[in-house]
Protein backbone atom coordinates (compact mmCIF):
# COMPACT_ATOMS: atom_id res chain seq x y z
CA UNK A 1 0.00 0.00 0.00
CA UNK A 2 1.11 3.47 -0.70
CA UNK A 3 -0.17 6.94 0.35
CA UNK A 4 -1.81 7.39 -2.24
CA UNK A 5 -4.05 4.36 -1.78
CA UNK A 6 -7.54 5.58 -0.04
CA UNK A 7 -8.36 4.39 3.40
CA UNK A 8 -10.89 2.08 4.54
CA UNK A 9 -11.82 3.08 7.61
CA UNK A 10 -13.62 0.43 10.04
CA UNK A 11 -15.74 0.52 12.92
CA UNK A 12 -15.76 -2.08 15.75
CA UNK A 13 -19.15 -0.98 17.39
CA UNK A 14 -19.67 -2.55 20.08
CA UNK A 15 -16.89 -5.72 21.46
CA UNK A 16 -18.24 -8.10 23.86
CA UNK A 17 -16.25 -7.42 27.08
CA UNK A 18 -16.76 -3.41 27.01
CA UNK A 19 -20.60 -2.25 29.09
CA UNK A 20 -22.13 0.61 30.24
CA UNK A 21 -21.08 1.00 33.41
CA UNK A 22 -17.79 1.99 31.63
CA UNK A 23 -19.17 3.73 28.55
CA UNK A 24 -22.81 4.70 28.07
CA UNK A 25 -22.76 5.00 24.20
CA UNK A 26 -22.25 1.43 23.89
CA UNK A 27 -24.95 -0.53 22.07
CA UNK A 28 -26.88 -3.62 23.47
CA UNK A 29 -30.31 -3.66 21.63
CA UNK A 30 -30.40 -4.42 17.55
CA UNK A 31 -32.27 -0.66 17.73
CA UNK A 32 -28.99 1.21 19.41
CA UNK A 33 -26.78 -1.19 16.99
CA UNK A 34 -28.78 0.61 14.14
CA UNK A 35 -28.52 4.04 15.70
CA UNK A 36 -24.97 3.74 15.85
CA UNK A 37 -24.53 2.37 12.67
CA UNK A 38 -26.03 5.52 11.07
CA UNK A 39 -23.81 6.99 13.23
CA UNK A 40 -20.78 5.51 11.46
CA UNK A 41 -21.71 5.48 7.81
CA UNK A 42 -22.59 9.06 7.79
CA UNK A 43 -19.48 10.25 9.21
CA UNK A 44 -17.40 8.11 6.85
CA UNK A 45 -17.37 4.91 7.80
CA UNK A 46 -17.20 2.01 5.49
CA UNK A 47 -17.09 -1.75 7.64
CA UNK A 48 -18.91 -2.28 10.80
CA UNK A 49 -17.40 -4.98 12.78
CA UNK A 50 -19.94 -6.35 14.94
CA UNK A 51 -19.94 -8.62 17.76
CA UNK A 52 -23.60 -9.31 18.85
CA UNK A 53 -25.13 -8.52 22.34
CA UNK A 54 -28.31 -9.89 23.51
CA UNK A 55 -31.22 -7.02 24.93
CA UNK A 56 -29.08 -7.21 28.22
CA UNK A 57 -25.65 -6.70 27.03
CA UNK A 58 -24.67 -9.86 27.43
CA UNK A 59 -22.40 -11.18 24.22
CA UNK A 60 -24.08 -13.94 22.42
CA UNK A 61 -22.58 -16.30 19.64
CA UNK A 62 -26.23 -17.18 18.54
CA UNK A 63 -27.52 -16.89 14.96
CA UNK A 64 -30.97 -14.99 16.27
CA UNK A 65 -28.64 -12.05 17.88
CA UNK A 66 -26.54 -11.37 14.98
CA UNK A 67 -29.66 -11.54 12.51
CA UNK A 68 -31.56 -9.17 14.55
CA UNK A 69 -28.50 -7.06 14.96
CA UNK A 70 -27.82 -7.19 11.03
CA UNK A 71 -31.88 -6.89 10.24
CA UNK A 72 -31.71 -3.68 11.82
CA UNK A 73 -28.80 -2.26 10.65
CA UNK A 74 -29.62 -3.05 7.36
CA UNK A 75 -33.39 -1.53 7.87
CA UNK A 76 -31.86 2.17 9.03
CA UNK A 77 -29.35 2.35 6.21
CA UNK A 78 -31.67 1.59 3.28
CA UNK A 79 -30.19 2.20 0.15
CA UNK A 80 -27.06 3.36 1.89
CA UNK A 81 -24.28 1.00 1.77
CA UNK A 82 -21.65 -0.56 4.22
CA UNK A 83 -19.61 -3.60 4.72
CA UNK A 84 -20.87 -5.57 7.34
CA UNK A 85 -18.04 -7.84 9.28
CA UNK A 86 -18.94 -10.54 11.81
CA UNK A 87 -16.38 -11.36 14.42
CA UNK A 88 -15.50 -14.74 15.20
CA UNK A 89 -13.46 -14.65 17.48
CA UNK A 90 -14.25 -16.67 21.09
CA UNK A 91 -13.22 -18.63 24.05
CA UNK A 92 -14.78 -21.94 24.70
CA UNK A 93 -17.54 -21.49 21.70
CA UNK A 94 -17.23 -24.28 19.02
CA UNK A 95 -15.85 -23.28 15.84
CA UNK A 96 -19.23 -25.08 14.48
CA UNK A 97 -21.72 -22.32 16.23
CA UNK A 98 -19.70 -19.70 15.20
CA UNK A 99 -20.10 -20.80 11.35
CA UNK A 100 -23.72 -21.23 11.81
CA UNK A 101 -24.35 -17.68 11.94
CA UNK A 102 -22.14 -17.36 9.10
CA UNK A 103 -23.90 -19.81 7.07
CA UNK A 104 -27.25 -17.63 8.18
CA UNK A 105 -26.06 -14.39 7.58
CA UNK A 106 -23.26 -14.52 4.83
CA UNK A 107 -21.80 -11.20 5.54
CA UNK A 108 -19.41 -10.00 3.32
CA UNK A 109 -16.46 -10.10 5.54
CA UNK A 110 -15.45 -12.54 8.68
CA UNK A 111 -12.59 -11.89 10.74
CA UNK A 112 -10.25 -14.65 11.30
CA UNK A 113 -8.07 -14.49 14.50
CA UNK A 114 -4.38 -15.86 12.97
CA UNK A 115 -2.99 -17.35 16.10
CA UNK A 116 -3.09 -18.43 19.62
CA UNK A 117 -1.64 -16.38 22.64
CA UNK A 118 -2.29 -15.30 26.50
CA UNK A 119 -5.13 -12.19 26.34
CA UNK A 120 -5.42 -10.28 29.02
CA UNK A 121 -5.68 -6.24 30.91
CA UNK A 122 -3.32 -5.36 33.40
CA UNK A 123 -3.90 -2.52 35.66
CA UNK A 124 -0.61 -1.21 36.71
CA UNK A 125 -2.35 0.58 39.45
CA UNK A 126 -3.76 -2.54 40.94
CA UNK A 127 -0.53 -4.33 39.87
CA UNK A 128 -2.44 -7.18 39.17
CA UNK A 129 -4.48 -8.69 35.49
CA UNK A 130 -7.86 -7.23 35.53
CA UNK A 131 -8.70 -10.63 33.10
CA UNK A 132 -6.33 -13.05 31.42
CA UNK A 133 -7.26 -15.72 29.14
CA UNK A 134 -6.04 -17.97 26.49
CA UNK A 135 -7.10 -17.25 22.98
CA UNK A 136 -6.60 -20.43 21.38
CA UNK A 137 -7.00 -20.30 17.26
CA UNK A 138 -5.35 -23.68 16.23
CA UNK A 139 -4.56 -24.17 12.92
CA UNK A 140 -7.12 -26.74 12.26
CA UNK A 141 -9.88 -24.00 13.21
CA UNK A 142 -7.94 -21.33 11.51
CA UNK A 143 -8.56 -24.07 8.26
CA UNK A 144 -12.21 -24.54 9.35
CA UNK A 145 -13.49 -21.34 9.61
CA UNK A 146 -11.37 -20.32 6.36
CA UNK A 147 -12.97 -23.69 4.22
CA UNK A 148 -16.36 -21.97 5.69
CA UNK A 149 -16.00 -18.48 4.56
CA UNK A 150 -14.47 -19.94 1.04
CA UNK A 151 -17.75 -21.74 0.80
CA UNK A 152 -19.52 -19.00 1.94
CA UNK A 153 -17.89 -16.11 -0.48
CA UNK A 154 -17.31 -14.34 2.74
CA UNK A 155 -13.68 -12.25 2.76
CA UNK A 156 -11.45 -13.33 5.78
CA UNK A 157 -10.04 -10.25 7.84
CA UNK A 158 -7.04 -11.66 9.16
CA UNK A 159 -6.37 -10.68 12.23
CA UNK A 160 -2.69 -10.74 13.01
CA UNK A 161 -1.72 -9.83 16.95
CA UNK A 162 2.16 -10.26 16.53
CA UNK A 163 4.50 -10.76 14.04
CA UNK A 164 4.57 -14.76 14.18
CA UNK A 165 0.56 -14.47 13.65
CA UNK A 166 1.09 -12.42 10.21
CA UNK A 167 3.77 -15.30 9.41
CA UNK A 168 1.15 -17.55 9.53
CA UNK A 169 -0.41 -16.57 6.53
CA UNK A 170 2.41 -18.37 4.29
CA UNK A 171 1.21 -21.70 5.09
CA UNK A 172 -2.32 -20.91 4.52
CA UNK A 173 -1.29 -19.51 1.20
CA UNK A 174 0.42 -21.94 0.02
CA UNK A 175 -2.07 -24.82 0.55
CA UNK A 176 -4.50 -22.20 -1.21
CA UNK A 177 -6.79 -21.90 2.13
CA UNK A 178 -6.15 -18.05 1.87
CA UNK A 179 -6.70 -16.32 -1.57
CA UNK A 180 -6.09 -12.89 -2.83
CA UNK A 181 -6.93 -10.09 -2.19
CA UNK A 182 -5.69 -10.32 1.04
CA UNK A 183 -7.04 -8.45 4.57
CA UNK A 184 -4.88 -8.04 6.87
CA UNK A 185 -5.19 -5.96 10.16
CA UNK A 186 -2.46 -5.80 12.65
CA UNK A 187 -3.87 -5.80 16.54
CA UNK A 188 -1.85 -3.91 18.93
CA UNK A 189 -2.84 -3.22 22.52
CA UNK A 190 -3.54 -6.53 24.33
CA UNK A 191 -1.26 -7.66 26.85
CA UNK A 192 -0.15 -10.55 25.57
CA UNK A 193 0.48 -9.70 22.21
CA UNK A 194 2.94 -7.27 20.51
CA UNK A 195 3.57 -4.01 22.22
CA UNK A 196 1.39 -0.96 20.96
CA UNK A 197 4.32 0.99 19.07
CA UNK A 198 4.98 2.32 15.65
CA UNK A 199 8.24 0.41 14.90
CA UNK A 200 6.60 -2.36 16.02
CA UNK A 201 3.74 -1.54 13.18
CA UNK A 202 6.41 -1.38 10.99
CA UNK A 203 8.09 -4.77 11.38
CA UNK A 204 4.65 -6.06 11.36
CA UNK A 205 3.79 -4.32 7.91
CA UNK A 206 7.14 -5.65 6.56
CA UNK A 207 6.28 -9.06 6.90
CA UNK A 208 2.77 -9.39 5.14
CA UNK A 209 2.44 -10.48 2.29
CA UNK A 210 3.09 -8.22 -0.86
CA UNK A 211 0.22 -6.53 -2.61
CA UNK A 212 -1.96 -7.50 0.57
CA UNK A 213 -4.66 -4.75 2.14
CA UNK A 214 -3.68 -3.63 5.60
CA UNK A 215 -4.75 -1.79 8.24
CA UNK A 216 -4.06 -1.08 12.05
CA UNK A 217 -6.70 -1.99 15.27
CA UNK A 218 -5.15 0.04 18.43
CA UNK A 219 -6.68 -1.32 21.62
CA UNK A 220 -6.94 1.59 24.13
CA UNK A 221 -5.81 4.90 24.24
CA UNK A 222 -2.76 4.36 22.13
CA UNK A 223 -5.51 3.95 19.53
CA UNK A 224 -4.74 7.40 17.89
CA UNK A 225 -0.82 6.94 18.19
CA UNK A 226 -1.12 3.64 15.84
CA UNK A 227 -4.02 5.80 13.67
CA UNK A 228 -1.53 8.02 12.78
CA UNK A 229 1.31 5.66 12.24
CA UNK A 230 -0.83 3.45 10.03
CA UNK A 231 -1.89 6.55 7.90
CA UNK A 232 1.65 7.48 7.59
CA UNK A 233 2.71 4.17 6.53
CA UNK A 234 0.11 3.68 3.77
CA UNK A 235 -2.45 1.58 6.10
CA UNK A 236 -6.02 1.68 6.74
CA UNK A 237 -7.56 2.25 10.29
CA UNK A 238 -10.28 0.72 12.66
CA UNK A 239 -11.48 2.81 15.55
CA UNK A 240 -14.65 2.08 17.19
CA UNK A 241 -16.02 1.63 21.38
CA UNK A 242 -14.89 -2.12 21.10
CA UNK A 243 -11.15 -0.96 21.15
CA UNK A 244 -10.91 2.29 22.47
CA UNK A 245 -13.41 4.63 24.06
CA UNK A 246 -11.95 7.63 24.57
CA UNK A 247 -10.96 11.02 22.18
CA UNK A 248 -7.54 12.13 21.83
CA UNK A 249 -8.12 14.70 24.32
CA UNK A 250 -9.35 12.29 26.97
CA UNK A 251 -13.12 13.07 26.76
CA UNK A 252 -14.93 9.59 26.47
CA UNK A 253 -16.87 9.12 23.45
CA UNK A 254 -20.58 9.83 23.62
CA UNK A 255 -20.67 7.48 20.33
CA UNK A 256 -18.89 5.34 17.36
CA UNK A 257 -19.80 8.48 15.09
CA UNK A 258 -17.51 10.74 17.18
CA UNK A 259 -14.85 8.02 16.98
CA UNK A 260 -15.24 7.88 13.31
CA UNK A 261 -15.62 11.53 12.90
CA UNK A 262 -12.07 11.52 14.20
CA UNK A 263 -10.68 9.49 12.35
CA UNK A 264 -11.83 10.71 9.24
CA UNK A 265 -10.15 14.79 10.12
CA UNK A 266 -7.28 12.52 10.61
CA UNK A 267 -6.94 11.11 7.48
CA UNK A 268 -7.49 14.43 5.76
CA UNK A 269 -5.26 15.97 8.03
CA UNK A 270 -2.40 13.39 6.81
CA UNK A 271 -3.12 13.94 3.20
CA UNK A 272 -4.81 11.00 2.65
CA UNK A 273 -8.89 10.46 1.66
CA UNK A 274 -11.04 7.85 3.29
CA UNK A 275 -12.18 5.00 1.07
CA UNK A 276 -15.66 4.94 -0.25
CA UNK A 277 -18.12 1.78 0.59
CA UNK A 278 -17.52 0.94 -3.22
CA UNK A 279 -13.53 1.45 -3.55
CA UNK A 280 -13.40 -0.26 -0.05
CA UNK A 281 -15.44 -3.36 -1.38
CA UNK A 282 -12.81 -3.24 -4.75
CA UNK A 283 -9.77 -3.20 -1.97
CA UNK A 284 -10.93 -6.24 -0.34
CA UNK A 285 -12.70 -8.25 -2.80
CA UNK A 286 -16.21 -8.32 -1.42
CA UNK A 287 -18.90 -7.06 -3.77
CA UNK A 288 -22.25 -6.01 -2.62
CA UNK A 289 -24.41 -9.30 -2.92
């Protein structure tokens, strides 16, 4: 990618570990998912990555959720188009469930979490891990999920959260799981995986594949630090209340669209444009169906 390219710039709406009680503006009903997706689209967004909540906020893996969730964001855009990308990333939910709602949905992009590690928050001022897990993505579920959303027409997003995950994609290459145009988007933030910095962006970006579509997810405030880097280097962005919820400045978001908003005078301001629905749907391969 080169300056020049435009920038596709994404919006993780909602996560599933983020609530209320830490940022009001985050969505739990299919109606607030719709709210917020106008939200995005009309400040410049053009992907919505959605995990689904039930009514109470609670995440859900089921197909109902995410098709009352998609019905709805599909009913307040109309006409007006976006990219619509379903998460599956989980612990402890069979890779089978999480295809289902593929299957029932077909969105036109899936992401695809490229490796195993620890995940986890620390709080240095409690010295101690507010949560740790382990994400486990094993190859043969990496393969799964990939033969699904082959099937499927559905465009991976490969989501790469250190450097051995991006050189993970070789393999799958090679056997012809993975196809191009490749989607790449390099995850920095989580404790666990690679350390939130631009040189580290760059060594990631130097080891993806050539001629591959790449952006940059920031997990917290470093968010905007890693926005700028990846605009600098040629990259597209995701911003969004499932990574980040705060503005530059420290005020908290009162909504995606103020995230997005953001990001967009940040482009511009770096003398790049942001992608339209269509040119971002050329970039990554996934027409409108």
């Amino acid at each position: 990618m080169s300056l020049d390219d435009p920038v596709i710039i994404t919006c993780a709406i909602s996560g599933a570990l983020a609530n209320r009680e830490q940022c009001p503006a985050i969505p739990y009903t299919p109606q607030e998912y719709a709210a917020e997706a106008r939200r995005i689209v009309d400040e410049g967004g053009a992907m919505i990555h959605i995990h689904a909540r039930r009514p109470d906020g609670t995440p859900s893996y089921e197909v109902e959720d995410f098709a009352a969730i998609v019905g709805a964001i599909r009913a307040e855009l109309g006409d007006d188009d976006v990219i619509v990308n379903l998460s599956t990333g989980a612990v402890g939910v069979p890779v089978a469930k999480r295809i289902a709602y593929l299957r029932a949905l077909r969105p036109d992009v899936a992401a695809l979490n490229m490796g195993s590690m620890n995940y986890a928050k620390y709080s240095a001022a409690r010295k101690a891990f507010v949560f740790s897990a382990v994400f486990a993505n094993p190859f043969e579920e990496i393969v799964e999920l990939l033969e699904a959303m082959n099937e499927l027409t559905i465009r991976p997003e490969c989501e790469c959260f250190d450097i051995g995950h991006v050189g993970s994609l070789v393999p799958l290459l090679d056997m012809g799981a993975l196809a191009p145009p490749l989607h790449v988007d390099c995850v920095m933030g989580v404790t666990g995986g690679i350390p939130p910095t631009a040189r580290n962006l760059a060594a990631m970006v130097d080891n993806i594949p050539a001629g591959a579509h790449w952006g940059v997810v920031g997990v917290s405030r470093v968010q905007w630090t890693l926005v700028a880097a990846a605009l600098a280097l040629g990259g597209s962005i995701r911003v969004g209340l499932e990574d980040n919820l705060y503005l530059p400045d420290g005020t908290m978001a009162r909504s995606n669209g103020e995230l997005v908003a953001r990001a967009r005078r940040m482009t511009v301001d770096a003398g790049r444009r942001p992608a339209t629905v269509a040119e971002a749907r050329a970039m990554l391969g996934a027409p409108r169906r």
